[in-house]
C-alpha atoms as a PDB file:
ATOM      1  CA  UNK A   1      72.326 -35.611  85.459  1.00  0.00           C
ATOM      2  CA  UNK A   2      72.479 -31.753  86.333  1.00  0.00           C
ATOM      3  CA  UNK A   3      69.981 -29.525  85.225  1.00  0.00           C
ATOM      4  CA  UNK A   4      69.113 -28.906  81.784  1.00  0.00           C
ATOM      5  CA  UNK A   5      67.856 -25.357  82.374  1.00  0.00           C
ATOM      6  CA  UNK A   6      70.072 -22.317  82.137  1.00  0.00           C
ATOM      7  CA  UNK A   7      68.516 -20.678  85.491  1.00  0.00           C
ATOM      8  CA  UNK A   8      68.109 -22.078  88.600  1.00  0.00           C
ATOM      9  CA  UNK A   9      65.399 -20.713  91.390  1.00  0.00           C
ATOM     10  CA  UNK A  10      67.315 -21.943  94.242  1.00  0.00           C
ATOM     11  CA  UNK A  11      70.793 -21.344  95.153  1.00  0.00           C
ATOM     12  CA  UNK A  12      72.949 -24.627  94.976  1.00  0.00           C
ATOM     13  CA  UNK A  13      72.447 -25.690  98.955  1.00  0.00           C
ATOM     14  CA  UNK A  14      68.962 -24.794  99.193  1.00  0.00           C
ATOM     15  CA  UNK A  15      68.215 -26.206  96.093  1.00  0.00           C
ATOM     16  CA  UNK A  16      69.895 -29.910  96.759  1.00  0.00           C
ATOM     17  CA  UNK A  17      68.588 -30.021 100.227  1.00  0.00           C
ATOM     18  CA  UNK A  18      65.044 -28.691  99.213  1.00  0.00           C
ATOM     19  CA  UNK A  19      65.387 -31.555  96.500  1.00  0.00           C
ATOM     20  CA  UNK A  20      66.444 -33.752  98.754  1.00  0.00           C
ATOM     21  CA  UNK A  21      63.223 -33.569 101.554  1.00  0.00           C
ATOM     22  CA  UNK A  22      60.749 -33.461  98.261  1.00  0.00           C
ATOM     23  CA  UNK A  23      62.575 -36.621  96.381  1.00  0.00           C
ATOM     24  CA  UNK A  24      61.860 -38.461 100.010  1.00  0.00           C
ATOM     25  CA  UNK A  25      58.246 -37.031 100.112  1.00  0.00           C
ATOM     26  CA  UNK A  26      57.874 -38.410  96.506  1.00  0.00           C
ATOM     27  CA  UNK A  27      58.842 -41.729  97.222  1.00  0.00           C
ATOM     28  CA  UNK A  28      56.441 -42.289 100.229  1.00  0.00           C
ATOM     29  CA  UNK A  29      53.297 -40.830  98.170  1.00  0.00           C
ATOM     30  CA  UNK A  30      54.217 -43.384  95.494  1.00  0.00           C
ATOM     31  CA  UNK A  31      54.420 -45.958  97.830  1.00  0.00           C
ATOM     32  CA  UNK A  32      51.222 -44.675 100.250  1.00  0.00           C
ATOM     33  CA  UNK A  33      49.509 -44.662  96.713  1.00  0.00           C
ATOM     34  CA  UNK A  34      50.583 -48.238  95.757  1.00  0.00           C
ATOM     35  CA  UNK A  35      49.692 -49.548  99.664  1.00  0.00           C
ATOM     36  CA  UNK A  36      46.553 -48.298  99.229  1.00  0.00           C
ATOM     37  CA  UNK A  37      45.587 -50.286  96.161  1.00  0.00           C
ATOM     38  CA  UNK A  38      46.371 -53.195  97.633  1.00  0.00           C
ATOM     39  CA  UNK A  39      44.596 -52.667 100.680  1.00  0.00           C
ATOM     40  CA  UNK A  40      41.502 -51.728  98.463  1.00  0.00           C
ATOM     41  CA  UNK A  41      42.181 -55.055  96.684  1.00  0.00           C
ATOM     42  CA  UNK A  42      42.315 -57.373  98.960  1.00  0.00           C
ATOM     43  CA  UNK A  43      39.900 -55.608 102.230  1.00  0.00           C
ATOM     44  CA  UNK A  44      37.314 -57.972 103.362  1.00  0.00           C
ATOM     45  CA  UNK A  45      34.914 -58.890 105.758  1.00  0.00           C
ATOM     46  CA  UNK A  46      31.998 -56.437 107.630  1.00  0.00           C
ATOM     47  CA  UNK A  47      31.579 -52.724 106.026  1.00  0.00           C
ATOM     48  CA  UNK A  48      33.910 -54.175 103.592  1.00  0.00           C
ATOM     49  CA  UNK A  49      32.195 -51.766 100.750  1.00  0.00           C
ATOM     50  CA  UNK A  50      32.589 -48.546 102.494  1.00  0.00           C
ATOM     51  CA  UNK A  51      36.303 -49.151 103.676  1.00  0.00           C
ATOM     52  CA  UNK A  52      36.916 -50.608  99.680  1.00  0.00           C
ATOM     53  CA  UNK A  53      35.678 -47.412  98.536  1.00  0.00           C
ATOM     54  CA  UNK A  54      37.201 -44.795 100.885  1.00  0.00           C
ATOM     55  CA  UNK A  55      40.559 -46.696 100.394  1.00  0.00           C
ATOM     56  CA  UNK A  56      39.796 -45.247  96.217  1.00  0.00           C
ATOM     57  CA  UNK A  57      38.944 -41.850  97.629  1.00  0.00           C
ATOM     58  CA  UNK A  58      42.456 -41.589  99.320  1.00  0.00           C
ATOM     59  CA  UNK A  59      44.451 -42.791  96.531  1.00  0.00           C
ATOM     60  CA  UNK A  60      43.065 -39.875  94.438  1.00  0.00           C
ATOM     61  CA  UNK A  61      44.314 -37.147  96.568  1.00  0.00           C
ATOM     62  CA  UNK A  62      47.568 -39.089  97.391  1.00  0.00           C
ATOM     63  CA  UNK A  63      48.645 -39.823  93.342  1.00  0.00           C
ATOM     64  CA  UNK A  64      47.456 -35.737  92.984  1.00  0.00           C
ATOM     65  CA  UNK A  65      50.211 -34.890  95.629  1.00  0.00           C
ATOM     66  CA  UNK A  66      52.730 -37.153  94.567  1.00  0.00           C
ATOM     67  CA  UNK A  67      52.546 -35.896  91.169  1.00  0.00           C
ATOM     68  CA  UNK A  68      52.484 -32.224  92.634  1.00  0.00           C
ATOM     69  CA  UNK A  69      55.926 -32.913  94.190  1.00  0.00           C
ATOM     70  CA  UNK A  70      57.279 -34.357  91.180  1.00  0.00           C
ATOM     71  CA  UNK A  71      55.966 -31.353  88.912  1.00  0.00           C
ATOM     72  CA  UNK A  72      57.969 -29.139  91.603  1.00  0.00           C
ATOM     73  CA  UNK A  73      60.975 -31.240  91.606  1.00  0.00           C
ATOM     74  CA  UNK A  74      61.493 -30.784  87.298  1.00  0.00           C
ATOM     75  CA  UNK A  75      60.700 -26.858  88.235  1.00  0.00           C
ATOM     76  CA  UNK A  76      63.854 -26.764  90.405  1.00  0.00           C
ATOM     77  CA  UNK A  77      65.421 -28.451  87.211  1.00  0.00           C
ATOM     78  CA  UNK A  78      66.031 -32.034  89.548  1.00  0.00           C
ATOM     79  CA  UNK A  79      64.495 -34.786  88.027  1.00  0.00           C
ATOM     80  CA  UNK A  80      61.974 -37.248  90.065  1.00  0.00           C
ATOM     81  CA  UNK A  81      62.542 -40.514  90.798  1.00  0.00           C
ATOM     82  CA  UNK A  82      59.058 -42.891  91.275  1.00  0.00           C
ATOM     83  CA  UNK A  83      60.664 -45.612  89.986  1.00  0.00           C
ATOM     84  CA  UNK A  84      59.522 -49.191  91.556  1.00  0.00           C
ATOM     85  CA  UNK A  85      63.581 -49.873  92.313  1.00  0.00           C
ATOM     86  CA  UNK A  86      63.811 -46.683  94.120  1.00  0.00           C
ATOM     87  CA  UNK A  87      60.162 -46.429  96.156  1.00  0.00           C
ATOM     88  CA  UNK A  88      61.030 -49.728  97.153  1.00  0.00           C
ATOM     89  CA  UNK A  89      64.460 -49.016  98.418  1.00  0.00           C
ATOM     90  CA  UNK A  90      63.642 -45.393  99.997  1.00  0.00           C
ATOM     91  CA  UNK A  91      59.788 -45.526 101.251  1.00  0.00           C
ATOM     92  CA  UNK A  92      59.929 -45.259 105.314  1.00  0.00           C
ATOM     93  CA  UNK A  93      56.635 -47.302 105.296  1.00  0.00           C
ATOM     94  CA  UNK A  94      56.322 -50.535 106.906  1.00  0.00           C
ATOM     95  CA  UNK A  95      55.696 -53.172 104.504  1.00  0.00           C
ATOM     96  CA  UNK A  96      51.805 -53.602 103.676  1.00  0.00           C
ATOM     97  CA  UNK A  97      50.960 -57.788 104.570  1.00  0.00           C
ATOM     98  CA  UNK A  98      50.074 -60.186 101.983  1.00  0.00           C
ATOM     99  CA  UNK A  99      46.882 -61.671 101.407  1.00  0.00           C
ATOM    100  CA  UNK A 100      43.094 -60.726 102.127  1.00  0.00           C
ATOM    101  CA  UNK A 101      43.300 -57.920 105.501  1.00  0.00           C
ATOM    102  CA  UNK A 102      39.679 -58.424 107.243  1.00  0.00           C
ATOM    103  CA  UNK A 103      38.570 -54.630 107.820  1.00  0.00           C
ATOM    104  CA  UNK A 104      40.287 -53.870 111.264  1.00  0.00           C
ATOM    105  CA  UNK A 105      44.050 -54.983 110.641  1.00  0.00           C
ATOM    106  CA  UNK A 106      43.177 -52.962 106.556  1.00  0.00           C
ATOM    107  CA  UNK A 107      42.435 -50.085 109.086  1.00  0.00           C
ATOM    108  CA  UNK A 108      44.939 -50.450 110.981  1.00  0.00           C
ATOM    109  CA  UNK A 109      47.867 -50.705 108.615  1.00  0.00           C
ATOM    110  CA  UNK A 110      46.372 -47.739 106.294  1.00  0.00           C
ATOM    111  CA  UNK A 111      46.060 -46.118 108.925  1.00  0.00           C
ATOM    112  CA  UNK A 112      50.018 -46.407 110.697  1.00  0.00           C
ATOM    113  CA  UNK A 113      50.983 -46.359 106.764  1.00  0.00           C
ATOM    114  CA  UNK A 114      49.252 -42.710 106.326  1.00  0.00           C
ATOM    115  CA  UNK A 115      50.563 -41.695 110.039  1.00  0.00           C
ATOM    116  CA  UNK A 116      54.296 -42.189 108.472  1.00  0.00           C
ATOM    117  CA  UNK A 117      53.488 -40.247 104.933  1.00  0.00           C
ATOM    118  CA  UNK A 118      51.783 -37.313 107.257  1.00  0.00           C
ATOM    119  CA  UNK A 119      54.951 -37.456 109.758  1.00  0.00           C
ATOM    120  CA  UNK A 120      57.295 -37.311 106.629  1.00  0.00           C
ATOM    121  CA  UNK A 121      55.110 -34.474 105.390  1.00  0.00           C
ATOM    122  CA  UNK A 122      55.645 -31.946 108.633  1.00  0.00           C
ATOM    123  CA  UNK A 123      59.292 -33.050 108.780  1.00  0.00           C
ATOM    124  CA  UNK A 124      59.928 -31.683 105.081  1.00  0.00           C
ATOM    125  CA  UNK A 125      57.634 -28.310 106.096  1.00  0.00           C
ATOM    126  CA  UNK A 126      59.778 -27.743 108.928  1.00  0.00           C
ATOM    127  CA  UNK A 127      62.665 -27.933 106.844  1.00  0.00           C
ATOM    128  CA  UNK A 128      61.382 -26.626 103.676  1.00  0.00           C
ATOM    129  CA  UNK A 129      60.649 -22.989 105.519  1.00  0.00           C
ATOM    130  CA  UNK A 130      64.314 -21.544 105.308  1.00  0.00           C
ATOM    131  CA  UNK A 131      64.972 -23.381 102.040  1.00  0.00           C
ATOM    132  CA  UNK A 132      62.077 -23.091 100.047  1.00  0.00           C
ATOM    133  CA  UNK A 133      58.522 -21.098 100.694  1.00  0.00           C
ATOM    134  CA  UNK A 134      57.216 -22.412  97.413  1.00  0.00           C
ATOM    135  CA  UNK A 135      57.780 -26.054  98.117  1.00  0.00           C
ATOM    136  CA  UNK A 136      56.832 -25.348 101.950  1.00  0.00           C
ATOM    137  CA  UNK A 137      53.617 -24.249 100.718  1.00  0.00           C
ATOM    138  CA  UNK A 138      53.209 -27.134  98.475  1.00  0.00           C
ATOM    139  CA  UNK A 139      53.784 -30.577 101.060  1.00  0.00           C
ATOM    140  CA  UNK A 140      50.954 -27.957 103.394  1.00  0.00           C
ATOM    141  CA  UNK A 141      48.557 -28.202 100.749  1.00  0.00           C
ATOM    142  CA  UNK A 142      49.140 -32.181 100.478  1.00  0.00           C
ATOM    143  CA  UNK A 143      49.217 -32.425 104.524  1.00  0.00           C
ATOM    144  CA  UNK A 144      45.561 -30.866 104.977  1.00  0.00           C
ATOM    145  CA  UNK A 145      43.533 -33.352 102.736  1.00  0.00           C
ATOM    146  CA  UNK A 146      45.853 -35.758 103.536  1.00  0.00           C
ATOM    147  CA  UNK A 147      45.223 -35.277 107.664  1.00  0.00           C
ATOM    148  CA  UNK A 148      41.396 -35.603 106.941  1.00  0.00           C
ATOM    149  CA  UNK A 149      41.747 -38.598 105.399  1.00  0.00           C
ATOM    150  CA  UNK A 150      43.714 -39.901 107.907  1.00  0.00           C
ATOM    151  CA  UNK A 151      41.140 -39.068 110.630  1.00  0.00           C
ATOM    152  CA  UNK A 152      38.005 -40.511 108.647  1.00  0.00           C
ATOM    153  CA  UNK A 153      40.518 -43.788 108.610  1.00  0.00           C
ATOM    154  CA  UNK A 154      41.213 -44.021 112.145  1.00  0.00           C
ATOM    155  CA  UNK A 155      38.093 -42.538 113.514  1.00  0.00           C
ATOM    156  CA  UNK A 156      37.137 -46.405 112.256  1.00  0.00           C
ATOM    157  CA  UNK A 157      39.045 -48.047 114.781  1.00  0.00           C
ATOM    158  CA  UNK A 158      37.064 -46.215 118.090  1.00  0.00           C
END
């Protein structure tokens, strides 16, 4: 479907391309987001509690920035796609394992899984610089707490 606004902020290039990169970035906070529940779901074994609990803390700030991105993708007049069908057929995540994760391989995983969402991230603010300052300055503001997350995670496995 094209745009149901009159006006667009981009020009037609910048605009598909800039929808593009954000559309991508969407799909891997939905799916970060969703990995994260399950990891919080089904974590056991030693410091259990505190890993259960930081796993909620993360999932916060990533469903904040995935909704971000989507509220910026309807400003550019493109519509956002979290659907299941889609996340599931466009997340570059690795696929979370089944089951109870003792604490280590829940580390682990969140951890590799947030290293891929942060990756994605800088890749669309490299990009996003000549296309669009706006969104560039948005995926920044979702990299920072993002990053510190991502240490507190893997400063776990030292």
């Amino acid at each position: 479907m094209t745009s149901p606004f009159k006006r667009q902020i981009l020009a037609d290039g910048a605009l598909e391309e800039t929808a593009s990169l954000l559309q991508q970035t969407l799909v891997n906070l939905v799916d970060l987001a969703l990995l994260l529940k399950q990891a919080h779901w089904n974590v056991i074994g030693k410091n259990f509690r505190s890993v259960h609990l930081q796993l909620d803390d993360i999932i916060v700030t990533v469903r904040d920035g995935s909704d971000e991105v989507a509220e910026r993708l309807a400003a550019l007049g493109k519509s956002a796609d979290g659907r299941s069908c889609t996340v599931a057929s466009s997340s570059s995540l690795a696929k979370y394992p089944d089951g109870f994760q003792d604490v280590p391989s829940t580390v682990t995983a969140v951890a590799d899984a947030m290293q891929t969402t942060i990756q994605g991230l800088r890749d669309a603010t490299e990009k996003l610089g000549d296309l669009d300052p706006v969104s560039e300055d948005l995926v920044i503001g979702i990299s920072g707490p993002l990053e510190k997350h991502f240490w507190m995670v893997q400063a776990q496995e030292a």
